[in-house]
Protein backbone atom coordinates (compact mmCIF):
# COMPACT_ATOMS: atom_id res chain seq x y z
CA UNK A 1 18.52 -19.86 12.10
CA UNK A 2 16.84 -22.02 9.38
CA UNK A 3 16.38 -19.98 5.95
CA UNK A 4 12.57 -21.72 6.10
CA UNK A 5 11.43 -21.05 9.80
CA UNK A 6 12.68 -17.40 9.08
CA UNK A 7 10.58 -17.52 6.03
CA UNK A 8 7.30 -18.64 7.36
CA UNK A 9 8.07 -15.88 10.01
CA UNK A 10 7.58 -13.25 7.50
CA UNK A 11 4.80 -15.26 5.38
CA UNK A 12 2.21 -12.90 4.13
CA UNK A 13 -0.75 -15.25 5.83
CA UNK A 14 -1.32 -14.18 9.42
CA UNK A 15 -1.67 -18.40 10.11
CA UNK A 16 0.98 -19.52 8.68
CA UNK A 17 3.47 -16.67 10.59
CA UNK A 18 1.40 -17.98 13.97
CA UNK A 19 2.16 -21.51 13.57
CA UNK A 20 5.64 -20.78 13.20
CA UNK A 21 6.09 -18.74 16.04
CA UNK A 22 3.76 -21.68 18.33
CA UNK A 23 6.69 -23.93 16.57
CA UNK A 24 9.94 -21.98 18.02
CA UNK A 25 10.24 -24.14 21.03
CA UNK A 26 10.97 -27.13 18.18
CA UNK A 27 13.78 -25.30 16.40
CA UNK A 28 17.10 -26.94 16.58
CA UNK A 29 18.66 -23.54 17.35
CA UNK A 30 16.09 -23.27 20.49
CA UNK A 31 17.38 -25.93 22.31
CA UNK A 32 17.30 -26.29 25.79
CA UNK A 33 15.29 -23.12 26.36
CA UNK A 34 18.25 -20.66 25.25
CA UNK A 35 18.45 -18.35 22.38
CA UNK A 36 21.38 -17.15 21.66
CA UNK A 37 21.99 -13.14 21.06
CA UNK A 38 22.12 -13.79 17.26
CA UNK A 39 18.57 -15.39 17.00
CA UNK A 40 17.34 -12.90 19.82
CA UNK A 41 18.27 -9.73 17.31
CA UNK A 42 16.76 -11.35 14.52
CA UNK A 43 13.25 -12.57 16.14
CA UNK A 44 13.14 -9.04 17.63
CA UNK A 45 13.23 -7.55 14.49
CA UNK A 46 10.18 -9.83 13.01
CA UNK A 47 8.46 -8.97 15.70
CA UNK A 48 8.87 -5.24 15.76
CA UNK A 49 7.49 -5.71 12.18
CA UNK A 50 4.64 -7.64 13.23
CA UNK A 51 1.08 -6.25 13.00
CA UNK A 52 -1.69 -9.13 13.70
CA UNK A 53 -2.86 -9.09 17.17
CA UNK A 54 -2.94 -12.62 17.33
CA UNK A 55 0.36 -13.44 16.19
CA UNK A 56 1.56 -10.69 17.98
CA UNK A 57 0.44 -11.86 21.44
CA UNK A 58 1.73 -15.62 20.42
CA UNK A 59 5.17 -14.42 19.86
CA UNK A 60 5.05 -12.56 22.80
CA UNK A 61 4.04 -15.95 25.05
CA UNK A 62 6.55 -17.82 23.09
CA UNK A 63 9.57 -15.75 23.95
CA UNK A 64 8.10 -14.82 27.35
CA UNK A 65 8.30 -18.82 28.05
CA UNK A 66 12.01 -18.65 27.55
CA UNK A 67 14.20 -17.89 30.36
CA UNK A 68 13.46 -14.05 31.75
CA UNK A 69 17.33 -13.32 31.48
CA UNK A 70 17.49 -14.85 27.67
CA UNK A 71 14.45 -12.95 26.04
CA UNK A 72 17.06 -9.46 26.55
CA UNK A 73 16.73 -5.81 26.07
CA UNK A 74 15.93 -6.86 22.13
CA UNK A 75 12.78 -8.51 22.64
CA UNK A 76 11.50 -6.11 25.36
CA UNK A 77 12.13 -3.06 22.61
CA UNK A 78 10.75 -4.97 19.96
CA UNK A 79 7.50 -5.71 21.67
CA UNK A 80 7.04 -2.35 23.01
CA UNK A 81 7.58 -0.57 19.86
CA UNK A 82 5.03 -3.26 18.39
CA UNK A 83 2.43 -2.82 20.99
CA UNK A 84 2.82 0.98 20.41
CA UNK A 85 2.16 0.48 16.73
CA UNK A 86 -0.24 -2.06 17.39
CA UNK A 87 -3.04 0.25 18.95
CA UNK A 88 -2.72 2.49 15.51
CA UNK A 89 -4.11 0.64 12.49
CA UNK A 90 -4.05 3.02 10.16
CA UNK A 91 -2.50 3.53 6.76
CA UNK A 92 -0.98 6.48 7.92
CA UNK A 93 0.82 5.36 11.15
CA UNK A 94 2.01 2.21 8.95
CA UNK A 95 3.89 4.21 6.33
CA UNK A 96 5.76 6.12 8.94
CA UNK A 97 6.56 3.10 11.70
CA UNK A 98 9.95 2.93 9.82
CA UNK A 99 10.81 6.37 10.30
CA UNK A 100 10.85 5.84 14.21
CA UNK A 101 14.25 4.41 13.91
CA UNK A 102 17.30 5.68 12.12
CA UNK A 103 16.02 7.32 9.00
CA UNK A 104 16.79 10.49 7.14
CA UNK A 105 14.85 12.79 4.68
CA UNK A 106 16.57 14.10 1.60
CA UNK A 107 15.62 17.18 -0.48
CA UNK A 108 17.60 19.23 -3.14
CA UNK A 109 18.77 22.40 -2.75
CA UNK A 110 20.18 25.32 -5.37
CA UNK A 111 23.19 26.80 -5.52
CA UNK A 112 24.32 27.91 -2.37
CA UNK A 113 21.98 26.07 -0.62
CA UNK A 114 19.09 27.72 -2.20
CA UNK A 115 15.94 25.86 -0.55
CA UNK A 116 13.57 24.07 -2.83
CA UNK A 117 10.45 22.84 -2.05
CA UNK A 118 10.60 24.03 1.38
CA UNK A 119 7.18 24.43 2.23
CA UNK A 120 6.46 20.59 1.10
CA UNK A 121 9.50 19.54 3.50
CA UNK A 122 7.95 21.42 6.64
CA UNK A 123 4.80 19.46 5.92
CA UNK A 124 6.63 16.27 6.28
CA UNK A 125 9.14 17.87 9.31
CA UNK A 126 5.50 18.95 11.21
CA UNK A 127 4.80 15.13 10.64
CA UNK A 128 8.18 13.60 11.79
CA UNK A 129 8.58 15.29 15.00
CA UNK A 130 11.21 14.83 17.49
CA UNK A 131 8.88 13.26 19.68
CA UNK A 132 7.89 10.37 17.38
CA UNK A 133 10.34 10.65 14.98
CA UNK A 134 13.74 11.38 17.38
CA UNK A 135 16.41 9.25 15.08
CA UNK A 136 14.78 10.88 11.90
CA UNK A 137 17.80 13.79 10.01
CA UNK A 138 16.69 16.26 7.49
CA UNK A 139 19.70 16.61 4.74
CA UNK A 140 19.63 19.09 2.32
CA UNK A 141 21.25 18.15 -0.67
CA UNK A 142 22.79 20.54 -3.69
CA UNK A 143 20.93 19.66 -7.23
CA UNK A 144 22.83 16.42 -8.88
CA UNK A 145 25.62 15.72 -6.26
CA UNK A 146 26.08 12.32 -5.07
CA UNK A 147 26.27 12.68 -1.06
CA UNK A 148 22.88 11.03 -0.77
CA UNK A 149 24.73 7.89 -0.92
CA UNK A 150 26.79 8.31 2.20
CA UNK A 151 23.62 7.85 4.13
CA UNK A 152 23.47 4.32 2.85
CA UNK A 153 27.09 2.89 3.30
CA UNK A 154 28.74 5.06 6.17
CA UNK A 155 25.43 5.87 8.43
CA UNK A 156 22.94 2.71 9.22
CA UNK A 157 19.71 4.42 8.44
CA UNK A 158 16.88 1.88 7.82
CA UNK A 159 14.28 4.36 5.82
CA UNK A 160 14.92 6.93 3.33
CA UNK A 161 12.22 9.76 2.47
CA UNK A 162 13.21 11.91 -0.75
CA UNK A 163 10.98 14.99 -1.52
CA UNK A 164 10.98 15.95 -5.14
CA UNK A 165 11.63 13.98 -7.69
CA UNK A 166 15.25 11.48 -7.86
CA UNK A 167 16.85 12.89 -10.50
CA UNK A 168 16.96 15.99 -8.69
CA UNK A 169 19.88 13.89 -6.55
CA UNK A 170 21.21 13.27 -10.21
CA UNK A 171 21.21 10.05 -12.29
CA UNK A 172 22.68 7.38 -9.92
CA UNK A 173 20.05 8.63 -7.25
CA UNK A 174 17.57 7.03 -9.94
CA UNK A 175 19.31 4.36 -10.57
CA UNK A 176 19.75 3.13 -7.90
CA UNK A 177 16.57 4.56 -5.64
CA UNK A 178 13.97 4.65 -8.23
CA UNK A 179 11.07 1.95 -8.24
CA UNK A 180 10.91 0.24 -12.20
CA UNK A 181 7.83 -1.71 -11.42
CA UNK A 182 5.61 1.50 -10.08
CA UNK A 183 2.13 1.83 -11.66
CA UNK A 184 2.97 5.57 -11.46
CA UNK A 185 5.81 6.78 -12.91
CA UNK A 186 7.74 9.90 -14.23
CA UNK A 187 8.60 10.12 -18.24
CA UNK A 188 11.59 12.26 -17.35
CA UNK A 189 13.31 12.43 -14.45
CA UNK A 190 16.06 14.92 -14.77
CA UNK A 191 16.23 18.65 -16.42
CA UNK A 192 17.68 19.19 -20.17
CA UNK A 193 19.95 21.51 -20.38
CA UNK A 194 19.29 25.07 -22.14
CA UNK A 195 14.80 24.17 -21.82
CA UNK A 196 12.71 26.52 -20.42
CA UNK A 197 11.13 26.09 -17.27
CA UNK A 198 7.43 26.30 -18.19
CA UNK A 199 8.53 23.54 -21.31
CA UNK A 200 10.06 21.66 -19.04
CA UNK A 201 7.10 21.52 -16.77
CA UNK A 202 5.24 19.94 -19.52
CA UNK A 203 7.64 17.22 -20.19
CA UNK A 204 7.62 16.35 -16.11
CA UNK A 205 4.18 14.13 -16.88
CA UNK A 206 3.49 11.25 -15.26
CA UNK A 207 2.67 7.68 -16.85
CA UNK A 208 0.11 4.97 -15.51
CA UNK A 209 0.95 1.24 -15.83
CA UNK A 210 -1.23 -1.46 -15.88
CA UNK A 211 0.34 -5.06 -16.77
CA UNK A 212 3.24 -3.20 -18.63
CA UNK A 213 0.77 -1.05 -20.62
CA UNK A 214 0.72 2.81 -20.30
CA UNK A 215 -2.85 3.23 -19.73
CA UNK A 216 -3.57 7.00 -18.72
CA UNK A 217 -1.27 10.43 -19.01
CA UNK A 218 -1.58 13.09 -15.72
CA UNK A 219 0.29 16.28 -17.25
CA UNK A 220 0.42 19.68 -15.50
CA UNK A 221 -2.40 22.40 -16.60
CA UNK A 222 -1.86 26.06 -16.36
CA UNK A 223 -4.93 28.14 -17.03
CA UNK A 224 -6.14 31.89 -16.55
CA UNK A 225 -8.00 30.46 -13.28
CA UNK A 226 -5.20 28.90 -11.54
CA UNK A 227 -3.25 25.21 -12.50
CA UNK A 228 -3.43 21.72 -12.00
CA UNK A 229 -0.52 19.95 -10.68
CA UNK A 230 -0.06 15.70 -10.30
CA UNK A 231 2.09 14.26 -7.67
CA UNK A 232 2.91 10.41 -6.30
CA UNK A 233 3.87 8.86 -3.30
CA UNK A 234 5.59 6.15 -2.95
CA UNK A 235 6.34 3.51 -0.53
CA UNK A 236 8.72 0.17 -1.57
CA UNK A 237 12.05 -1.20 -0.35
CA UNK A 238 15.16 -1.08 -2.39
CA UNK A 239 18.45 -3.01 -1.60
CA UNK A 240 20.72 -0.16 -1.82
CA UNK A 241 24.63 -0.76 -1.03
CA UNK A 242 24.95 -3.68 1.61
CA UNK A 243 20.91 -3.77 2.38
CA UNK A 244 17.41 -3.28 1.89
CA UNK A 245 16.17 -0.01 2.96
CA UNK A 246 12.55 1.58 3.05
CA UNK A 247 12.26 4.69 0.47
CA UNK A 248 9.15 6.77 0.61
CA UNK A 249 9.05 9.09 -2.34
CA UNK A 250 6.86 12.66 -2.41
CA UNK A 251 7.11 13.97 -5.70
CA UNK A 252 5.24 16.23 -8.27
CA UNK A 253 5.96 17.25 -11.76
CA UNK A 254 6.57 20.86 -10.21
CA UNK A 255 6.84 22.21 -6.96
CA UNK A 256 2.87 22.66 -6.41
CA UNK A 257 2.50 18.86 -7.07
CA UNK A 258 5.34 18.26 -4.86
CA UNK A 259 3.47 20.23 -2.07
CA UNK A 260 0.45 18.42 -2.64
CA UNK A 261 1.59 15.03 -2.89
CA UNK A 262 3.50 16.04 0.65
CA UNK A 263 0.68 17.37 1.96
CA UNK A 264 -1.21 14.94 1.51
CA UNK A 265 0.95 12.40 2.93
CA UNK A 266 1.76 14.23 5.97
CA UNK A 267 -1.46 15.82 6.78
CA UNK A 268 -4.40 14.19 4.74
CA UNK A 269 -3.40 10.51 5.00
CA UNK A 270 -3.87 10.41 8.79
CA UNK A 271 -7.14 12.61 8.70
CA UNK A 272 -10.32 10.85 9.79
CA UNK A 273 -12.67 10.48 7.19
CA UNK A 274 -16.43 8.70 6.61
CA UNK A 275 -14.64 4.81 5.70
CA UNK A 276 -16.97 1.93 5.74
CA UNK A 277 -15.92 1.18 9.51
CA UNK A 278 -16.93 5.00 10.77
CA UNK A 279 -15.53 7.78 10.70
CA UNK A 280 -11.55 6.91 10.87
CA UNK A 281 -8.55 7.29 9.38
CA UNK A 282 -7.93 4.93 6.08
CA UNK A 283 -7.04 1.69 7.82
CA UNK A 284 -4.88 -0.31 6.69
CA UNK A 285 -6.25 -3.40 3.95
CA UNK A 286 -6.92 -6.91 5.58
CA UNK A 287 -3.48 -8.33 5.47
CA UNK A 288 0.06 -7.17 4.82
CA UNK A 289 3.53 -8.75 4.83
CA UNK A 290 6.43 -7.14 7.00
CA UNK A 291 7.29 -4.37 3.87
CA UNK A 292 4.15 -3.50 2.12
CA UNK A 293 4.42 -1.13 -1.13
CA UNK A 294 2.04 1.80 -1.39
CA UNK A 295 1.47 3.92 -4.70
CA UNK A 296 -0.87 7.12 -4.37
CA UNK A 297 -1.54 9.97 -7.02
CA UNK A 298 -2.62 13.25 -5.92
CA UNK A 299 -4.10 16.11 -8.00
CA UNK A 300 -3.61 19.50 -6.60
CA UNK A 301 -5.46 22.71 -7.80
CA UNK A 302 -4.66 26.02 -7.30
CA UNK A 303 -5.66 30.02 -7.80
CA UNK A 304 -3.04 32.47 -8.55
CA UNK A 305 -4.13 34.53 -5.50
CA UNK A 306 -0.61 34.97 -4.42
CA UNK A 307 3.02 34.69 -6.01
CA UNK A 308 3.59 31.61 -4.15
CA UNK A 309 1.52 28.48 -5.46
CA UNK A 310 -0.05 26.47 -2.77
CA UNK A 311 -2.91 24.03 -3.27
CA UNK A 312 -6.50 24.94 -2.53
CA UNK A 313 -7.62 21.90 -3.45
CA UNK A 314 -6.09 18.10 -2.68
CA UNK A 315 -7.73 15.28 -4.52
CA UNK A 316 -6.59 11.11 -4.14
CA UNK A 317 -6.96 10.15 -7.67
CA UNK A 318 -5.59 6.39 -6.97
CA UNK A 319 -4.12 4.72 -3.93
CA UNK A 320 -2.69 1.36 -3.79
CA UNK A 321 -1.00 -1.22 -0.82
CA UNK A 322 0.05 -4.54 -2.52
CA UNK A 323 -2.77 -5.82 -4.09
CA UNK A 324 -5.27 -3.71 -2.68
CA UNK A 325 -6.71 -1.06 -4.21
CA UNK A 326 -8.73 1.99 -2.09
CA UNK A 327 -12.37 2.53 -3.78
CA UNK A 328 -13.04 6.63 -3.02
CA UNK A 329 -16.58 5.43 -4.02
CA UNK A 330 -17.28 3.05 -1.08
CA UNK A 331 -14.81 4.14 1.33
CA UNK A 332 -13.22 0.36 1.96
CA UNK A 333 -10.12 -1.56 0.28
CA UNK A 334 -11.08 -3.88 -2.81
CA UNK A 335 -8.58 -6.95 -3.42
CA UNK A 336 -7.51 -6.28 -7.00
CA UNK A 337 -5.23 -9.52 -6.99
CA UNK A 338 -5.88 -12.01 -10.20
CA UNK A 339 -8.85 -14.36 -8.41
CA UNK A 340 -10.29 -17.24 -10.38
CA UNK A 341 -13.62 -18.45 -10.06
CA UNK A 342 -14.58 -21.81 -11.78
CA UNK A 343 -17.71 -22.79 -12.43
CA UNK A 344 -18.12 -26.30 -13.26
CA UNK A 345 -20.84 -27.97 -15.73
CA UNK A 346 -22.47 -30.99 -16.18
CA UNK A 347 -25.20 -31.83 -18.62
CA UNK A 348 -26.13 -27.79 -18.50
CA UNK A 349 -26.42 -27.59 -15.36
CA UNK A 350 -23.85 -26.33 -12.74
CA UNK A 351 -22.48 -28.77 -10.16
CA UNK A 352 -19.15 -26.88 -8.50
CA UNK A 353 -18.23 -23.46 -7.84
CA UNK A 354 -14.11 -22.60 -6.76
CA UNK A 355 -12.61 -20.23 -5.88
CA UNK A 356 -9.15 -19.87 -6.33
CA UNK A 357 -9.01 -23.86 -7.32
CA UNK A 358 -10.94 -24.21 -3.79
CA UNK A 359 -14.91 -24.90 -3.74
CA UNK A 360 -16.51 -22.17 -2.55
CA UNK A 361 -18.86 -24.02 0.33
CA UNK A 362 -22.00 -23.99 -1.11
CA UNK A 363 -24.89 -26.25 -0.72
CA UNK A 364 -25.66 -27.18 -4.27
CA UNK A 365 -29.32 -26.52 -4.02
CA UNK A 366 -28.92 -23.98 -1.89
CA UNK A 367 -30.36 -20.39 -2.69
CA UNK A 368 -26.77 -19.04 -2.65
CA UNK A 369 -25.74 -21.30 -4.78
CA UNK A 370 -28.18 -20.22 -7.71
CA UNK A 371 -27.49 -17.00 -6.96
CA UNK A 372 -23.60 -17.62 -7.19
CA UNK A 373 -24.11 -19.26 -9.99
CA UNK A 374 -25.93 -16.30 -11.42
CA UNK A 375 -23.50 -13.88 -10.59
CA UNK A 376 -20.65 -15.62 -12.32
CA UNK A 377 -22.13 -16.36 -15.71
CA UNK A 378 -23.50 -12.63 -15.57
CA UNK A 379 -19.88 -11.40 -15.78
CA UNK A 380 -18.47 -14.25 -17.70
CA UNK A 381 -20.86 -12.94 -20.07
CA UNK A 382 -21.06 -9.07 -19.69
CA UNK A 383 -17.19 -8.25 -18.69
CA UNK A 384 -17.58 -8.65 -15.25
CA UNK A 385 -20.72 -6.21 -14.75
CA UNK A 386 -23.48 -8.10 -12.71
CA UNK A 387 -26.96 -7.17 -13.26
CA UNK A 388 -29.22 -6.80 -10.30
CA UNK A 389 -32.31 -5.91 -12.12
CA UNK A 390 -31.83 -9.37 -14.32
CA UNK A 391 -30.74 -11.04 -11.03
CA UNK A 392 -34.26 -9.64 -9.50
CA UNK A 393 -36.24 -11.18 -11.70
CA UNK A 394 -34.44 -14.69 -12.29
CA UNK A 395 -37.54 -17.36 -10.86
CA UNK A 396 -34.79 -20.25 -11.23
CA UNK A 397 -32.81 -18.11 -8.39
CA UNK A 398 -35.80 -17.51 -5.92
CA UNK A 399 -38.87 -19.07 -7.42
CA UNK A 400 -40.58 -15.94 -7.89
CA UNK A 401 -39.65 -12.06 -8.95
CA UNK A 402 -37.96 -10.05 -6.21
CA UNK A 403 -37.69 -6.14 -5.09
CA UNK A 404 -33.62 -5.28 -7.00
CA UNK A 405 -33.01 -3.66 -3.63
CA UNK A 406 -33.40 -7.11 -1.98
CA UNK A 407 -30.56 -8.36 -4.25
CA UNK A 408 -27.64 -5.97 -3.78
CA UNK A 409 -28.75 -6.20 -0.12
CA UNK A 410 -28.14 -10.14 -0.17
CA UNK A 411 -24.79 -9.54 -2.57
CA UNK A 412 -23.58 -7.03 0.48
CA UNK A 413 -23.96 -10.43 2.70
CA UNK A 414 -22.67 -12.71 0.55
CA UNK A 415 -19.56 -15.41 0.42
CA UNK A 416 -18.26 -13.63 -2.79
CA UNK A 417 -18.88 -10.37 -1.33
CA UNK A 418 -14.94 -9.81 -1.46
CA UNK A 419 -14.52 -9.94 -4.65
CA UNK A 420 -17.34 -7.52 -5.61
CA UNK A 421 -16.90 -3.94 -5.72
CA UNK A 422 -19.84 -1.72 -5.92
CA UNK A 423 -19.86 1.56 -7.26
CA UNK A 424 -21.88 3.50 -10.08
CA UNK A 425 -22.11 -0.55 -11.06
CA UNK A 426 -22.08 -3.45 -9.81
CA UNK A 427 -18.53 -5.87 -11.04
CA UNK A 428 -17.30 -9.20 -10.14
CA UNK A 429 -13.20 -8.80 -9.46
CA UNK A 430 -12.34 -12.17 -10.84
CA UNK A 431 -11.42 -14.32 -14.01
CA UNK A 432 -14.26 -16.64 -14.99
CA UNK A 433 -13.82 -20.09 -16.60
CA UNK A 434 -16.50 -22.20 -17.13
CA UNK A 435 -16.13 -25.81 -17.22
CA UNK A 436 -18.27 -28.03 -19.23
CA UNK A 437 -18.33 -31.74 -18.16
């Protein structure tokens, strides 16, 4: 099969994958209506990853159009575990679809087999049940051995989980498993020798990253009330021996964070909640490629009202997909991804608005258009903050003072809604140059 087709197969825009699968029948390798098992195996696998309806249901007439006997058991497997996953669009039943096929889950263990973190690797067990999760192998592993590695070169298992952190499966484990380019991160990974636990629990802290720059500190808080705990979540693929496999990572800087983090994951992630669309689950954001990456940071809080530490308390501080970001504030996924609006001059007075170097559509005289025009040199000027109150009372935008409720009601309407995120202010998501003829 053509390195390209295959490419535009797994494009990240929904369009681009339909037109290619509308295009199969045109394929050098499709000739004379027969597909051979090679190209079956592979378009079954695209399109057991494939989410959009739409493209869904034109793969699905594509192959369907082929001869009954050539479409084989791979096609008819691939679209029924799609439609299956197709009727659940949330977050939730997205970061688990991998685990419905050959997976395993790897935790640590002490000597002799000691369990750790076993409460945090029920809550992801009472998740991956044998029902949905039948392929899926829970692994025990002793602290810093190496047999974690057997599952990727002598067992074909297509998803990894890990609960607690890598370099509990010792160095190479992070090496080779851990995710470099995570906005959330651990300073240390592994134990030094001869330090005392509730030191060591200190130096466990996790890092934020923003554009290479550590930008905020989470560390661990013990108090006469009870203590605070941080944990991550991770979801990103790793080419690990001969392949790419999915890893999904539930870690904390001690065991409570680790329970949190899990618990969170297996039992608050798929919880329905008030999101701008009702009273769901969090869906997934707008568009996703085959293999999205996730990031989330969880705070747990806890009372000492037993010797065993469980959370009372489970707060998202920050979840990410791609380059989405979930707003806790509004309840909806903002599109955090470098846009660039230009706003062109001429003479002092504005002529073109793009988008992303494409005009935005509007009417140059049009009230949207002053208003848009508004908007932008409000943040070019103020760091991105837009001012309804100024925006209220600007005649040039609606030839007389307005009611500021009327405004943010319009801005919830409006073409550049998308790249507007409203919370205790109002900001416009996007790099503005303006342009002066």
């Amino acid at each position: 099969m053509d390195s390209e087709y295959l490419r535009q197969l797994k494009s990240s825009p929904a369009a681009i994958r339909k037109k290619a699968w509308s295009e199969l029948h045109l394929q050098p390798f499709a000739g004379h209506g027969v597909l051979s098992g090679e190209v079956r195996a592979i378009l079954a696998e695209v399109l057991r990853n494939e989410d959009d309806e739409d493209v869904h249901r034109m793969a699905v007439d594509t192959l369907l159009s082929f001869s009954c006997c050539d479409c084989g058991e791979h096609v008819l497997e691939a679209n029924a575990a799609s439609r299956s996953r197709g009727r659940d669009r949330s977050l939730d039943g997205r970061v688990w679809t991998s685990f419905q096929r050959p997976s395993v889950v790897l935790h640590a263990s002490g000597p002799g087999y000691k369990r750790r973190d076993a409460e945090a690797v029920q809550h992801v067990a009472r998740r991956l049940s044998f029902k949905d999760s039948p392929a899926t192998d829970f692994r025990p592993l002793p602290v810093g051995e190496k047999g974690w590695q057997e599952f990727t070169t002598t067992e074909p298992v297509e998803a990894i989980c890990v609960v607690g952190r890598l370099g509990l499966l010792g160095q190479e484990a992070v090496a080779v498993l851990e995710n470099r380019e995570a906005r959330f991160r651990f300073v240390q990974q592994e134990r030094a020798k001869g330090v005392l636990t509730d030191t060591v629990r200190q130096s466990y802290h996790i890092h934020e990253y923003v554009d290479g720059r550590n930008v905020n500190e989470y560390r661990p808080l013990d108090r006469p009330g009870g203590r605070t705990d941080y944990g991550i979540v991770q979801l990103y693929r790793k080419f690990v021996g001969t392949r790419h496999v999915t890893v999904l990572l539930c870690a904390g800087c001690s065991s409570l964070g680790t329970m949190g983090a899990a618990l969170w994951l297996a039992r608050d992630l798929g919880r329905p909640t008030d999101t701008a669309d009702g009273r769901t689950p969090i869906p997934q954001p707008p568009s996703l490629g085959p293999h999205p990456t996730m990031e989330a940071l969880v705070r747990s809080v806890c009372v000492p009202n037993s010797r065993i530490w469980r959370p009372a308390k489970i707060d998202l501080l920050g979840l990410y997909v791609d380059h989405y970001q979930w707003s806790n504030s509004e309840m909806k996924w903002l599109d955090i991804q470098p846009h660039v609006i230009e706003l062109q001059m001429q003479q002092g007075k504005p002529t073109l608005l793009k988008i992303d170097g494409t005009p935005a559509g509007f009417q140059p005289e049009s009230q949207n258009f002053r208003l848009a025009v508004r908007v932008v040199q409000q943040a070019h000027e103020n760091n991105g903050v837009v001012d309804t109150v100024a925006l209220a009372n600007d005649v040039w935008i609606w030839g007389k003072s307005i009611d500021p409720s009327l405004v943010k009601q319009k801005l919830h309407r409006f073409s550049l809604t998308k790249l507007i995120s409203f919370g205790h202010e109002i900001r416009l998501n996007a790099q503005v140059r303006i342009i002066q003829a």
